[in-house]
PDB file of N, CA and C in Angstrom:
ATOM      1  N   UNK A   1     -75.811 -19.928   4.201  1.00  0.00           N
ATOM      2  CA  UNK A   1     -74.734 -19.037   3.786  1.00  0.00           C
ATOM      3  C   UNK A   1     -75.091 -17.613   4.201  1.00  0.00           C
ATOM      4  N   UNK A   2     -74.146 -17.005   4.566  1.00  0.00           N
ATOM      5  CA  UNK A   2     -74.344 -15.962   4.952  1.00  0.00           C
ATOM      6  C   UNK A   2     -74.180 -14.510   4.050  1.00  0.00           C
ATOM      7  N   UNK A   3     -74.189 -13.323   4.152  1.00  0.00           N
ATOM      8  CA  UNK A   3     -74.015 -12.273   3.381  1.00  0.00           C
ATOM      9  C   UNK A   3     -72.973 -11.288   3.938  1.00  0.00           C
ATOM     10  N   UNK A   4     -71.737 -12.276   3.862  1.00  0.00           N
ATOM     11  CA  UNK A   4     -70.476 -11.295   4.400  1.00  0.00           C
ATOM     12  C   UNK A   4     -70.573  -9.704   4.205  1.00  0.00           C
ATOM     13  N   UNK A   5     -70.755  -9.114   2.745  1.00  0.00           N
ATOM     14  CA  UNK A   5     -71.109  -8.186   2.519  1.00  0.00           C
ATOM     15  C   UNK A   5     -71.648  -6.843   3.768  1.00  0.00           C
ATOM     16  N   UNK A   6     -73.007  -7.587   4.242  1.00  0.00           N
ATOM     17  CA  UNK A   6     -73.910  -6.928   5.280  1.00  0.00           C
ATOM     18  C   UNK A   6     -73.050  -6.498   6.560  1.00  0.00           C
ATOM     19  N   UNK A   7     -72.191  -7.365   6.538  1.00  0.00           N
ATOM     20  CA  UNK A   7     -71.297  -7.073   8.083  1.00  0.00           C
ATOM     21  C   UNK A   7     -70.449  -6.094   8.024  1.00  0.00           C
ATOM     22  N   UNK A   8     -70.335  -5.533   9.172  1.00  0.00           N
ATOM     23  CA  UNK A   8     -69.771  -4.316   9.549  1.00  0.00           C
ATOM     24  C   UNK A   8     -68.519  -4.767   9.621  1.00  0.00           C
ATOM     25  N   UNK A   9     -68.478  -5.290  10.152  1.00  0.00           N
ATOM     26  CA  UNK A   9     -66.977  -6.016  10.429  1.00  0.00           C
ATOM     27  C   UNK A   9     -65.878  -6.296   9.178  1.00  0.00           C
ATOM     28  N   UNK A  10     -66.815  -6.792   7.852  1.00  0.00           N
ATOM     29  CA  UNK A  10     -65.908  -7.084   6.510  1.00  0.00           C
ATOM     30  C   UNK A  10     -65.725  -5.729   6.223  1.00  0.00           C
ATOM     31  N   UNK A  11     -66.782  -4.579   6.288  1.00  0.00           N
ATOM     32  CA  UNK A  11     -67.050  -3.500   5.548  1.00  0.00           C
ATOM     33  C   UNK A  11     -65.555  -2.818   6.009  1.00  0.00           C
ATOM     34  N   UNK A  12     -65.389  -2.387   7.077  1.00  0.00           N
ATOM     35  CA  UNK A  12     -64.346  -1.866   7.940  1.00  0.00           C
ATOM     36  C   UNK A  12     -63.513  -2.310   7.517  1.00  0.00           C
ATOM     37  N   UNK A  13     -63.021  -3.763   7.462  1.00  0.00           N
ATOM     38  CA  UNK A  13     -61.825  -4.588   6.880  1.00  0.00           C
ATOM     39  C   UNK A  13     -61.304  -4.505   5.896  1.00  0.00           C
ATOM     40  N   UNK A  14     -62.806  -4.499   4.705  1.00  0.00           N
ATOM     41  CA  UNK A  14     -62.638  -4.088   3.419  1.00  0.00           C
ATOM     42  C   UNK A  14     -61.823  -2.795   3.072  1.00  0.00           C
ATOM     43  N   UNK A  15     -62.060  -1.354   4.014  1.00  0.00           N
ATOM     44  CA  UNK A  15     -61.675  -0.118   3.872  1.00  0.00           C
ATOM     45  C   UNK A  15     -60.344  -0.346   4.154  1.00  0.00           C
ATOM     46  N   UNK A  16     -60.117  -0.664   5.224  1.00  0.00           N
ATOM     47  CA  UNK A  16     -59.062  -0.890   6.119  1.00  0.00           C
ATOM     48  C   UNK A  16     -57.890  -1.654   4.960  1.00  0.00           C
ATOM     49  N   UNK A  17     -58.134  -2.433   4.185  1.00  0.00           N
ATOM     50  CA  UNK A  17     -57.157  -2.578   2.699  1.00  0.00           C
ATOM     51  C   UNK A  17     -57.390  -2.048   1.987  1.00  0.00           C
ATOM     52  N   UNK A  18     -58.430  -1.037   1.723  1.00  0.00           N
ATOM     53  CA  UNK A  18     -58.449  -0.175   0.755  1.00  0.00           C
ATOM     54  C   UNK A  18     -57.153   1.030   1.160  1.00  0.00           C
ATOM     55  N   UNK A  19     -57.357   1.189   1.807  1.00  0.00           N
ATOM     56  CA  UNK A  19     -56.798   2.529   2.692  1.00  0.00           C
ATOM     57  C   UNK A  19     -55.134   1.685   3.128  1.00  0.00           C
ATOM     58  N   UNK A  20     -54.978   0.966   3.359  1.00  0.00           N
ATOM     59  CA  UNK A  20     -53.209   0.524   2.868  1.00  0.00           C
ATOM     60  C   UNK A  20     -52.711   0.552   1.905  1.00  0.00           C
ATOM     61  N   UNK A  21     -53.265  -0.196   0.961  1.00  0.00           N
ATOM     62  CA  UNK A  21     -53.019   0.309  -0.230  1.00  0.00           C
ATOM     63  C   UNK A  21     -52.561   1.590  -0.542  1.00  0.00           C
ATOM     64  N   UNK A  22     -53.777   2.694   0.063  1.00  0.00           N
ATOM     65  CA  UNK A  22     -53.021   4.012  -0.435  1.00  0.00           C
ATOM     66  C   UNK A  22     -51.947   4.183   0.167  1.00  0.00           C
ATOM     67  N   UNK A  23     -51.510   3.756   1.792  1.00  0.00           N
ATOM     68  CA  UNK A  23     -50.013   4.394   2.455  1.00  0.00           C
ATOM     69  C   UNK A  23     -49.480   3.691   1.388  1.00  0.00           C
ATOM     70  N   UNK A  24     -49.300   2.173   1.404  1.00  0.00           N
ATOM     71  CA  UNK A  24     -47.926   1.934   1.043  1.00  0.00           C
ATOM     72  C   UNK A  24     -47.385   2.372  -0.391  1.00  0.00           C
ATOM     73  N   UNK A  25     -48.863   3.112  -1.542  1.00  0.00           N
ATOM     74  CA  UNK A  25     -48.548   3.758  -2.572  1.00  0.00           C
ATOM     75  C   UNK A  25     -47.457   4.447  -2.840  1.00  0.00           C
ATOM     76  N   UNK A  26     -47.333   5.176  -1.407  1.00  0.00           N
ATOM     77  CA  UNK A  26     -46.576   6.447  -1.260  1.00  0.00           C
ATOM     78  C   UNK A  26     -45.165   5.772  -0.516  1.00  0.00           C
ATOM     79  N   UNK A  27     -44.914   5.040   0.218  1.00  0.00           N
ATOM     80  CA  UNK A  27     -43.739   4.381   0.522  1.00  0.00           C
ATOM     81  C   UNK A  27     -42.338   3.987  -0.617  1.00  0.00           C
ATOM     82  N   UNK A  28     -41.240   4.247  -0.104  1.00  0.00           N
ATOM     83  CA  UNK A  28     -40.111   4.248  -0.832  1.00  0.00           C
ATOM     84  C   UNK A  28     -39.734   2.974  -1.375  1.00  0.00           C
ATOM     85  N   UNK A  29     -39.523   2.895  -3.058  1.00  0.00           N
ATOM     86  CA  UNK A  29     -39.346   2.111  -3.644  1.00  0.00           C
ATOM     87  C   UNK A  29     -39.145   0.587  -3.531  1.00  0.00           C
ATOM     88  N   UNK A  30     -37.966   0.813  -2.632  1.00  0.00           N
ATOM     89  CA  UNK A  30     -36.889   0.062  -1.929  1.00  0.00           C
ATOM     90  C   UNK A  30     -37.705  -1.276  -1.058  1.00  0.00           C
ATOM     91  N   UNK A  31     -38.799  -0.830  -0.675  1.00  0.00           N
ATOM     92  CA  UNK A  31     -39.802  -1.759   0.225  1.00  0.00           C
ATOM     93  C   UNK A  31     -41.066  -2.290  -0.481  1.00  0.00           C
ATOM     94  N   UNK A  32     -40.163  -1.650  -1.996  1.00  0.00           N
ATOM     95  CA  UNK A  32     -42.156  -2.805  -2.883  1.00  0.00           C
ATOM     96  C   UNK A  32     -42.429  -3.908  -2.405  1.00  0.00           C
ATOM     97  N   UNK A  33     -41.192  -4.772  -1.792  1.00  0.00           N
ATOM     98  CA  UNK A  33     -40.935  -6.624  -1.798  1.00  0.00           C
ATOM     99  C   UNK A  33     -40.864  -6.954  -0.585  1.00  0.00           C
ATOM    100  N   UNK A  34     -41.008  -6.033   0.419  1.00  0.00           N
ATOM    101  CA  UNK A  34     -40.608  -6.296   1.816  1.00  0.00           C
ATOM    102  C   UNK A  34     -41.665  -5.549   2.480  1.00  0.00           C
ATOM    103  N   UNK A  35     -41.775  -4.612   2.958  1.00  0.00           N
ATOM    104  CA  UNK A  35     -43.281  -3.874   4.205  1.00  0.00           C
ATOM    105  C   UNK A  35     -43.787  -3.664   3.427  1.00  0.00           C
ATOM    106  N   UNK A  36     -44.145  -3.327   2.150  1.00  0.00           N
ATOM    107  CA  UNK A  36     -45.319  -3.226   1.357  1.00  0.00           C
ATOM    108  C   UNK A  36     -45.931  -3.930   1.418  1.00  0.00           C
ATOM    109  N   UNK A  37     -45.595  -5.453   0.437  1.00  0.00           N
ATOM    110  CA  UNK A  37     -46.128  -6.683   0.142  1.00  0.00           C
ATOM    111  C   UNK A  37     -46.577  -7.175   1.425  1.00  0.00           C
ATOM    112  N   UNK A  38     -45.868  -7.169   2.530  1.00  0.00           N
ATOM    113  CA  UNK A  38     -46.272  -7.729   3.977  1.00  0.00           C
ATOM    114  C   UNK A  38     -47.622  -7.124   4.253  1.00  0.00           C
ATOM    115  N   UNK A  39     -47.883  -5.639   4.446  1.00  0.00           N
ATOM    116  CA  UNK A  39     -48.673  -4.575   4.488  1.00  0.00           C
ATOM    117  C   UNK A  39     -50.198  -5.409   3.519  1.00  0.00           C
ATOM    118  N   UNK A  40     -49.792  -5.452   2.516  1.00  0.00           N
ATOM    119  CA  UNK A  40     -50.476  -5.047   2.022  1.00  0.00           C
ATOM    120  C   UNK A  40     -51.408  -7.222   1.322  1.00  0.00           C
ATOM    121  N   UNK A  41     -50.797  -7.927   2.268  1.00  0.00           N
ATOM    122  CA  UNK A  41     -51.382  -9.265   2.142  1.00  0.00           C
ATOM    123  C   UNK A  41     -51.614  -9.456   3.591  1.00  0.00           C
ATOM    124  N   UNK A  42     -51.667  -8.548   4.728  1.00  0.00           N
ATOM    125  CA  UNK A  42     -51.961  -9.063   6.026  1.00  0.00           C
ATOM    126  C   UNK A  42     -53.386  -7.718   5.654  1.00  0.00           C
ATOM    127  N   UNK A  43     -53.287  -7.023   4.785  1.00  0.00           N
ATOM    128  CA  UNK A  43     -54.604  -6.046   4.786  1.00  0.00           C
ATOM    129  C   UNK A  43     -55.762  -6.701   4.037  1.00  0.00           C
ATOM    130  N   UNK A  44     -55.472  -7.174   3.294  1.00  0.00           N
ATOM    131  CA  UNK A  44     -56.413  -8.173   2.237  1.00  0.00           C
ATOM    132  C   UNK A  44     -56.751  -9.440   2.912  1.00  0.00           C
ATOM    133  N   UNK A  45     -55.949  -9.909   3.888  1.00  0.00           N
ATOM    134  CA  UNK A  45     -56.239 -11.196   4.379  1.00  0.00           C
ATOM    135  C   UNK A  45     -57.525 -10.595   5.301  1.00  0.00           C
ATOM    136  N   UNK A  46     -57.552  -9.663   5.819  1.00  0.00           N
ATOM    137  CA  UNK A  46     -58.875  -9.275   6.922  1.00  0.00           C
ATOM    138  C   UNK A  46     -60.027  -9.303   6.366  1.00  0.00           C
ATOM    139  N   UNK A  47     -60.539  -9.033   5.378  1.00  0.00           N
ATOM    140  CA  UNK A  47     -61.827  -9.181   4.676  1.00  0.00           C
ATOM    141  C   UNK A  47     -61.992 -10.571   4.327  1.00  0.00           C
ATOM    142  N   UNK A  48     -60.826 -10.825   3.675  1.00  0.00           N
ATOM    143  CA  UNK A  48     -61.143 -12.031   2.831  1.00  0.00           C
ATOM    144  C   UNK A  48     -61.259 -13.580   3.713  1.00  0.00           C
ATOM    145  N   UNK A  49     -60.888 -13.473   4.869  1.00  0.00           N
ATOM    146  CA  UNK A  49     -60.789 -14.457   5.644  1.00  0.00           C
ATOM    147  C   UNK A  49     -62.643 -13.961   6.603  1.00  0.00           C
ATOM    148  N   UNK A  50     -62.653 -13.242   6.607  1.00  0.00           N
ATOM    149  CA  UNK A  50     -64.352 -12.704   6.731  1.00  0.00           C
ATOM    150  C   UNK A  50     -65.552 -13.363   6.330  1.00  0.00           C
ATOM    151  N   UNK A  51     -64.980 -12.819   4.962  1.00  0.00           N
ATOM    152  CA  UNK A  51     -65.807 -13.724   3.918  1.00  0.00           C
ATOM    153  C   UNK A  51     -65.695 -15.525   3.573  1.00  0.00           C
ATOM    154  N   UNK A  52     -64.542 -15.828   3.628  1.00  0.00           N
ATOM    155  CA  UNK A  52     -64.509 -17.102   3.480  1.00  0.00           C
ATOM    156  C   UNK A  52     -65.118 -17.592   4.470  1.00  0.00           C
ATOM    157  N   UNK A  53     -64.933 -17.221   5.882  1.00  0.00           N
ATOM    158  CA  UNK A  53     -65.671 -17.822   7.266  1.00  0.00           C
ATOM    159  C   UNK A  53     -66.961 -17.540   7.064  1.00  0.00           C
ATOM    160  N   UNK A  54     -67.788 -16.819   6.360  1.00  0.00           N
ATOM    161  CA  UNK A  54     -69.308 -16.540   6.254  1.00  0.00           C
ATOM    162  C   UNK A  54     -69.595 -18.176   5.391  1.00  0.00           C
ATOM    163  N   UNK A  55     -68.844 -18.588   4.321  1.00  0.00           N
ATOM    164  CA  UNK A  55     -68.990 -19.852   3.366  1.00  0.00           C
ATOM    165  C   UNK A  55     -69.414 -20.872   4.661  1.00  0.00           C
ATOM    166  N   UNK A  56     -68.879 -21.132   5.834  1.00  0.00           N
ATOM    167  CA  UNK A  56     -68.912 -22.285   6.024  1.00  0.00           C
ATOM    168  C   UNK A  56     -70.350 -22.170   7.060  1.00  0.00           C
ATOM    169  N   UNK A  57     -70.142 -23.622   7.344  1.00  0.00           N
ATOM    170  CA  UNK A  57     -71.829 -23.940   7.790  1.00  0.00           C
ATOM    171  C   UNK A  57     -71.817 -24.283   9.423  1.00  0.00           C
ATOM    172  N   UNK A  58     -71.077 -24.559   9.948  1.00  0.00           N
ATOM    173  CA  UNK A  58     -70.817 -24.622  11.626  1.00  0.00           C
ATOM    174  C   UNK A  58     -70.295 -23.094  12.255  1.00  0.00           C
ATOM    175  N   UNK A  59     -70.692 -22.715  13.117  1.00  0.00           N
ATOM    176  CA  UNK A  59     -69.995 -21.596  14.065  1.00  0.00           C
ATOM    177  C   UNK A  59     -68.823 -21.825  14.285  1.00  0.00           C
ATOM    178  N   UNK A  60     -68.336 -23.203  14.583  1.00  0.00           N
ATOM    179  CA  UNK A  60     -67.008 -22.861  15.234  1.00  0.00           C
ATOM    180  C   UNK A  60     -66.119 -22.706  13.910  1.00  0.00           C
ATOM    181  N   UNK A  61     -66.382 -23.260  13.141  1.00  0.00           N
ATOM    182  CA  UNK A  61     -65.693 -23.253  11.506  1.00  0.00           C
ATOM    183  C   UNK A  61     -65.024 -21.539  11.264  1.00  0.00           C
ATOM    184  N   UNK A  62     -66.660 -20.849  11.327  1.00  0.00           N
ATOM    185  CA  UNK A  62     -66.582 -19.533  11.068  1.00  0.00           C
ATOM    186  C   UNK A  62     -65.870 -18.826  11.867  1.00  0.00           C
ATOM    187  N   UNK A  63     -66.055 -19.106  12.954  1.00  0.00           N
ATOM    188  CA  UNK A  63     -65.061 -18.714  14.353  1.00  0.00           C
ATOM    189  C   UNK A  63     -63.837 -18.793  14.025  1.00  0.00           C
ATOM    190  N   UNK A  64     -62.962 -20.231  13.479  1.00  0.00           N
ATOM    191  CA  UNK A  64     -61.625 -19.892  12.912  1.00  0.00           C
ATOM    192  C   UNK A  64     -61.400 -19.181  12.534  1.00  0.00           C
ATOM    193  N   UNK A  65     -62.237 -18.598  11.206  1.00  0.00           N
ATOM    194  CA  UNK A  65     -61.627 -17.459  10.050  1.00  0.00           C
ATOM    195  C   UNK A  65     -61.564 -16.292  10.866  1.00  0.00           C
ATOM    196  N   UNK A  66     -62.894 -15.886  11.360  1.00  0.00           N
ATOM    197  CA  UNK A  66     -62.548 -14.603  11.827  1.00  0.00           C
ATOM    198  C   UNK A  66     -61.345 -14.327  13.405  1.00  0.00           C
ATOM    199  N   UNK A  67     -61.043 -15.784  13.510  1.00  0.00           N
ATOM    200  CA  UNK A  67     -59.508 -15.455  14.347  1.00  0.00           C
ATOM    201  C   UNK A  67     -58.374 -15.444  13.745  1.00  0.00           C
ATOM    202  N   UNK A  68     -58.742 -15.818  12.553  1.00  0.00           N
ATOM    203  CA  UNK A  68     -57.737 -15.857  11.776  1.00  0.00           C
ATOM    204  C   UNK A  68     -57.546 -14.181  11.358  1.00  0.00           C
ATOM    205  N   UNK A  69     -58.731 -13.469  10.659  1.00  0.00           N
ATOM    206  CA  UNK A  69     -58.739 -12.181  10.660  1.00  0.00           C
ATOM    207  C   UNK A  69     -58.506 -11.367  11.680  1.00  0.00           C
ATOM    208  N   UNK A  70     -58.434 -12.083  12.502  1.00  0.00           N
ATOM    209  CA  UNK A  70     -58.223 -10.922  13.786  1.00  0.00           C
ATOM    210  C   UNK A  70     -56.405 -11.124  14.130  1.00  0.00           C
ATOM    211  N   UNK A  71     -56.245 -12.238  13.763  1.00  0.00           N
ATOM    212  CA  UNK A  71     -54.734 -12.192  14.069  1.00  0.00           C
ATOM    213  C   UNK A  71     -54.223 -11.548  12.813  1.00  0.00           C
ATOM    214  N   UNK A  72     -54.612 -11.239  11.539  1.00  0.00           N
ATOM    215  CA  UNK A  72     -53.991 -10.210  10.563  1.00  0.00           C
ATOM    216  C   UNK A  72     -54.239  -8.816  10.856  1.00  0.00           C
ATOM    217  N   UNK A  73     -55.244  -8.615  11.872  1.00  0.00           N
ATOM    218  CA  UNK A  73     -55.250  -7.227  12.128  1.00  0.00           C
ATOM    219  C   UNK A  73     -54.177  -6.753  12.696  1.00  0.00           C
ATOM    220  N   UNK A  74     -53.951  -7.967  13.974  1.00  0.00           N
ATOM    221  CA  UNK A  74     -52.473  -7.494  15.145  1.00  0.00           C
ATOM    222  C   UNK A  74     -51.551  -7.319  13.826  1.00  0.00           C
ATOM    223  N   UNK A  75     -51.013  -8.146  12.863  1.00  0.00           N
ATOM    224  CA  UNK A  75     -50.165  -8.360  12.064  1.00  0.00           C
ATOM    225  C   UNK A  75     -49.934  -6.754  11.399  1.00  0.00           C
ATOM    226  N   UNK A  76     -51.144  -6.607  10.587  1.00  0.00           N
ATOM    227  CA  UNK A  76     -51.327  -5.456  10.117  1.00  0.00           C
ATOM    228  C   UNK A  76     -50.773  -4.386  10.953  1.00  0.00           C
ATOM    229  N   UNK A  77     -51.058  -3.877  12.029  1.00  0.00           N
ATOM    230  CA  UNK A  77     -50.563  -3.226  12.977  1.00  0.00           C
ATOM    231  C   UNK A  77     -49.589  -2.768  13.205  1.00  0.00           C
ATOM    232  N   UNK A  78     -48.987  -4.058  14.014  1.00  0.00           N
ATOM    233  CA  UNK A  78     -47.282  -4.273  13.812  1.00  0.00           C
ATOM    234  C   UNK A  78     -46.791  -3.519  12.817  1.00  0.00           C
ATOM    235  N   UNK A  79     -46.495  -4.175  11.160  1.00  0.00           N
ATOM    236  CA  UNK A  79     -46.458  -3.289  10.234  1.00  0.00           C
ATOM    237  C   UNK A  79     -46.713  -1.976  10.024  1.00  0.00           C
ATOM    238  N   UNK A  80     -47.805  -1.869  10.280  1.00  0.00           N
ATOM    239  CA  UNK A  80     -48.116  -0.095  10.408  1.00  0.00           C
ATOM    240  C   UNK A  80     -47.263   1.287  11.048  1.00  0.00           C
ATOM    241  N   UNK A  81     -47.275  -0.265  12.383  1.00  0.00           N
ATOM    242  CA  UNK A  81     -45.984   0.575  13.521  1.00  0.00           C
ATOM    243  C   UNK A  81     -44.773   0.939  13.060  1.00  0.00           C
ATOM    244  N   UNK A  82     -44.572   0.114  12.388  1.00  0.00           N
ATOM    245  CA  UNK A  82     -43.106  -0.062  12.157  1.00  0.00           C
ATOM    246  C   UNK A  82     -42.659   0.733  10.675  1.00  0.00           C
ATOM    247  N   UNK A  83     -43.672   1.431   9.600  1.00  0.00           N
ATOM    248  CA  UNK A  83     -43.859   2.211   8.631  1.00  0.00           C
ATOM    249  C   UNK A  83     -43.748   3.527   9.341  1.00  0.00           C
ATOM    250  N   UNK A  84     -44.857   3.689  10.445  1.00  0.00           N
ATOM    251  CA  UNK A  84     -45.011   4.720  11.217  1.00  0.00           C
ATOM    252  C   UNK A  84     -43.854   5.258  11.920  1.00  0.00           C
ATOM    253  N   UNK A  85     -42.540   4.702  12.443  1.00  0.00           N
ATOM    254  CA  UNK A  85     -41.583   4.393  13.144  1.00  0.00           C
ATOM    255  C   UNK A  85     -40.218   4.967  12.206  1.00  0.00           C
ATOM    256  N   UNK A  86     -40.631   4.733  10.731  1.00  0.00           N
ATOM    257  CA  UNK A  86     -39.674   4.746   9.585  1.00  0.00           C
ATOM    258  C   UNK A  86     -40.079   6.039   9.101  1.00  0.00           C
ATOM    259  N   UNK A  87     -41.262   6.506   9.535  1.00  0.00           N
ATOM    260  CA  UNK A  87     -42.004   8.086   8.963  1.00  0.00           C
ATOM    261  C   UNK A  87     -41.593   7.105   7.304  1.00  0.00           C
ATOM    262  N   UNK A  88     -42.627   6.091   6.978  1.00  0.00           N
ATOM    263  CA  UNK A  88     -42.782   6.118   5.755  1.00  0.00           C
ATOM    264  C   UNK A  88     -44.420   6.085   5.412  1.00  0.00           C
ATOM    265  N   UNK A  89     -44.413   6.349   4.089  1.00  0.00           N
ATOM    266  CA  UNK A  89     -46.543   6.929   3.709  1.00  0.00           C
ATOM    267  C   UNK A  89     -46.481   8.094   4.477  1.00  0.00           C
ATOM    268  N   UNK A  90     -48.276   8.420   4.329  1.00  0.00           N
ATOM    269  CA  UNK A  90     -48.930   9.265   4.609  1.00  0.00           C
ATOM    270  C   UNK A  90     -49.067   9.218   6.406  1.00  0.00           C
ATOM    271  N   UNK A  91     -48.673  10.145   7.000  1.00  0.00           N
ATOM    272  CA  UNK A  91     -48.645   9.551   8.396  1.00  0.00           C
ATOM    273  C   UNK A  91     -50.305  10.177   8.852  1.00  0.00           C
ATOM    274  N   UNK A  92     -50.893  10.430   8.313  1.00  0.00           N
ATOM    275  CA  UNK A  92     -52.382  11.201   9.047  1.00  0.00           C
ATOM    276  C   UNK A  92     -53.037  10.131   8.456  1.00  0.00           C
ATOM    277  N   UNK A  93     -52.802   9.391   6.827  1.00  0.00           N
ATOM    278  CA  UNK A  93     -54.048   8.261   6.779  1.00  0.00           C
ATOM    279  C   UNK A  93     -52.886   7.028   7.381  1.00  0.00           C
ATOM    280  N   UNK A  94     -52.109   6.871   7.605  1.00  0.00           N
ATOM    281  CA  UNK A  94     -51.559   5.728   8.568  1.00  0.00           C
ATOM    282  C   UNK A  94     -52.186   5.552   9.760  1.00  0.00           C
ATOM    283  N   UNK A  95     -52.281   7.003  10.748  1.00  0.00           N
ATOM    284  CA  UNK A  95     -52.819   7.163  11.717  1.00  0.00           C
ATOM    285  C   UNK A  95     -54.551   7.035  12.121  1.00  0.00           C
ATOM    286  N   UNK A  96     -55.284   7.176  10.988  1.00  0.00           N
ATOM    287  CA  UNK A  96     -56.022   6.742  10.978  1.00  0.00           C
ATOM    288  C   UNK A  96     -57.009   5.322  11.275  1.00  0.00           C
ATOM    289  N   UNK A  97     -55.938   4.786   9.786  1.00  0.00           N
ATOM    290  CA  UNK A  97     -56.156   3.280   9.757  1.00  0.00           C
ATOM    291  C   UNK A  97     -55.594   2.434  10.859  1.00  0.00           C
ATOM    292  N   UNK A  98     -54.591   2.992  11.861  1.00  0.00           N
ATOM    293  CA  UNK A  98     -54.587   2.369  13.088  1.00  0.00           C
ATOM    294  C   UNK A  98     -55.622   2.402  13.964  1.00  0.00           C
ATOM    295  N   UNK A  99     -56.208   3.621  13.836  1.00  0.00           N
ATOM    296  CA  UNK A  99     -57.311   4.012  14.751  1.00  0.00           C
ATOM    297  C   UNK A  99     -58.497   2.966  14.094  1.00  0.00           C
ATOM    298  N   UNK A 100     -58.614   2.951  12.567  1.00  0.00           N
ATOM    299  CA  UNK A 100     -59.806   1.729  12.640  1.00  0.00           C
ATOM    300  C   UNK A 100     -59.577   0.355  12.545  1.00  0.00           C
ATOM    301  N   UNK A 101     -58.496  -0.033  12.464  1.00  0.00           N
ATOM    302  CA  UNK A 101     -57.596  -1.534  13.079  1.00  0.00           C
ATOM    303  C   UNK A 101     -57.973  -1.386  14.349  1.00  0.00           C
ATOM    304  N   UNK A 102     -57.896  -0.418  15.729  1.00  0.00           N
ATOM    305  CA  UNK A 102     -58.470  -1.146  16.861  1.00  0.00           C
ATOM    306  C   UNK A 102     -59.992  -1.190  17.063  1.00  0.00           C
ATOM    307  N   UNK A 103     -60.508  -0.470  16.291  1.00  0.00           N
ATOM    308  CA  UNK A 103     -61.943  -0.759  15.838  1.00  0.00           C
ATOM    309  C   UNK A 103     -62.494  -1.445  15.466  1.00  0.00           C
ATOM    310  N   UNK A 104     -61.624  -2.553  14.439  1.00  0.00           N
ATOM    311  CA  UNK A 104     -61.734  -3.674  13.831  1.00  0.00           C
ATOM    312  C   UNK A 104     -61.796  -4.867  15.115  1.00  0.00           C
ATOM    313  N   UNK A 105     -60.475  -4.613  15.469  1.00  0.00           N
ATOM    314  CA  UNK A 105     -59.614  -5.963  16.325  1.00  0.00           C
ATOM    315  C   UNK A 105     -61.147  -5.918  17.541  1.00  0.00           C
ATOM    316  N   UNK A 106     -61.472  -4.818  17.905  1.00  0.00           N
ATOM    317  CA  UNK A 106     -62.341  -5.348  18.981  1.00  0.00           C
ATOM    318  C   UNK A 106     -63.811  -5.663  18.372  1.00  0.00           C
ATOM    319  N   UNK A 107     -64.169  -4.983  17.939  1.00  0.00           N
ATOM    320  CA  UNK A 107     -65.402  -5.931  16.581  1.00  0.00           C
ATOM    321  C   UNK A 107     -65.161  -7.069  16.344  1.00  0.00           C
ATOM    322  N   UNK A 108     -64.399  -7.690  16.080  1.00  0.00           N
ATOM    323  CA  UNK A 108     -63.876  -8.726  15.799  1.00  0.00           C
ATOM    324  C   UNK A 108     -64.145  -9.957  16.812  1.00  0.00           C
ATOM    325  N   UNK A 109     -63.674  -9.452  17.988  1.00  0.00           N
ATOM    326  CA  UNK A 109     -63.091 -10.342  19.204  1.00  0.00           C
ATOM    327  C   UNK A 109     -64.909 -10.108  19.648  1.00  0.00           C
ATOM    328  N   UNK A 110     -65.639  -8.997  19.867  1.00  0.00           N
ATOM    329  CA  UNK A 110     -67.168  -9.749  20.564  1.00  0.00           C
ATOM    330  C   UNK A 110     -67.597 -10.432  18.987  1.00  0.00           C
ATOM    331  N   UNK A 111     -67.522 -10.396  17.874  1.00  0.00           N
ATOM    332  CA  UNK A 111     -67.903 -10.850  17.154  1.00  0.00           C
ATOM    333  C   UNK A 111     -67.597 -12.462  17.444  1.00  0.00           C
ATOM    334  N   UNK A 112     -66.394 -12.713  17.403  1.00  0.00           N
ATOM    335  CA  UNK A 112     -65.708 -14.502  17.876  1.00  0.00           C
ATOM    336  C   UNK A 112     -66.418 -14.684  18.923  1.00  0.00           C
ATOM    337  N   UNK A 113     -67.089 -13.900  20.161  1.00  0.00           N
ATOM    338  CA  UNK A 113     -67.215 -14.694  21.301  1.00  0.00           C
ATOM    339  C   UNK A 113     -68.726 -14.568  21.255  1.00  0.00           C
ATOM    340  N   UNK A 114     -69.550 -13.819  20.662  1.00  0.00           N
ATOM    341  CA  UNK A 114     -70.688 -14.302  20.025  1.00  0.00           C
ATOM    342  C   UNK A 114     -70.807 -15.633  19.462  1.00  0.00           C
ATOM    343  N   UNK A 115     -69.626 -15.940  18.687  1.00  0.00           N
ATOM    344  CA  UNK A 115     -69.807 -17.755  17.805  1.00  0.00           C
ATOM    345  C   UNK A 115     -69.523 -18.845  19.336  1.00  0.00           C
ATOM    346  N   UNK A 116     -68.746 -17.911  19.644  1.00  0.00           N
ATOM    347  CA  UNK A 116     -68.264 -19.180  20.769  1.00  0.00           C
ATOM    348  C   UNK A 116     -69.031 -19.534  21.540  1.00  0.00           C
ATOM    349  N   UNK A 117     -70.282 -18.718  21.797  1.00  0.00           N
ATOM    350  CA  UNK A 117     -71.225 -19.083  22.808  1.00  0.00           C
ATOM    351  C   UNK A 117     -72.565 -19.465  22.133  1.00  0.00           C
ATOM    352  N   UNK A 118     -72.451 -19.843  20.746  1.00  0.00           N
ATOM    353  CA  UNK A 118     -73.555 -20.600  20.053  1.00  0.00           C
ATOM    354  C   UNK A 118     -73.244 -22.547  20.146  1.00  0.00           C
ATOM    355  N   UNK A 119     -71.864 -22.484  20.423  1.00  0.00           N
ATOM    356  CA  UNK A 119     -71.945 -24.081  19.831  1.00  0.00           C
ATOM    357  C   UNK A 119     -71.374 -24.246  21.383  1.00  0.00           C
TER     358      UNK A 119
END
């Protein structure tokens, strides 16, 4: 078992829903049930699919999750864009957290092709 924790990769991820959370705080009512909720379960899915892939005991296993996390980052994104697009939240920590979403997404991707070239 591994110590998801230690990785840079969850740590970032981890922030990276911390820090949605705060835009969509500030977002108009009207979208609690719709780009929020979207926002804000494609932001939580990036860590947590991290961590669940650290549980398992084969590489390629683990390899799923974190493609799985990497396809909530694009997801995340998207969303972001499209908040960003609406000038809804904070647009300087929006802009941010895009900037460490592609920080993530490519961490991510040598991270997967590190597993891929163990098994």
């Amino acid at each position: 078992m591994r110590n998801f924790k230690e990785l840079k990769i969850w740590q970032k991820g981890f922030q990276i829903a911390v820090d949605s959370y705060k835009i969509t705080g500030t977002f108009p009512s009207n979208e609690r049930f719709a780009l929020v909720s979207q926002i804000n379960r494609a932001a939580v899915s990036i860590p947590s699919n991290i961590a669940e892939g650290s549980s398992r005991t084969s590489d390629k296993e683990y390899k799923h999750f974190i493609e799985i996390s990497l396809g909530s980052c694009f997801e995340l994104e998207t969303q972001l864009l499209i908040a960003k697009h609406l000038k809804y939240g904070n647009l300087d920590i929006l802009a941010e957290v895009l900037k460490q979403l592609a920080e993530e997404e490519k961490m991510l991707t040598a991270f997967a092709n590190t597993l891929k070239n163990s098994f």
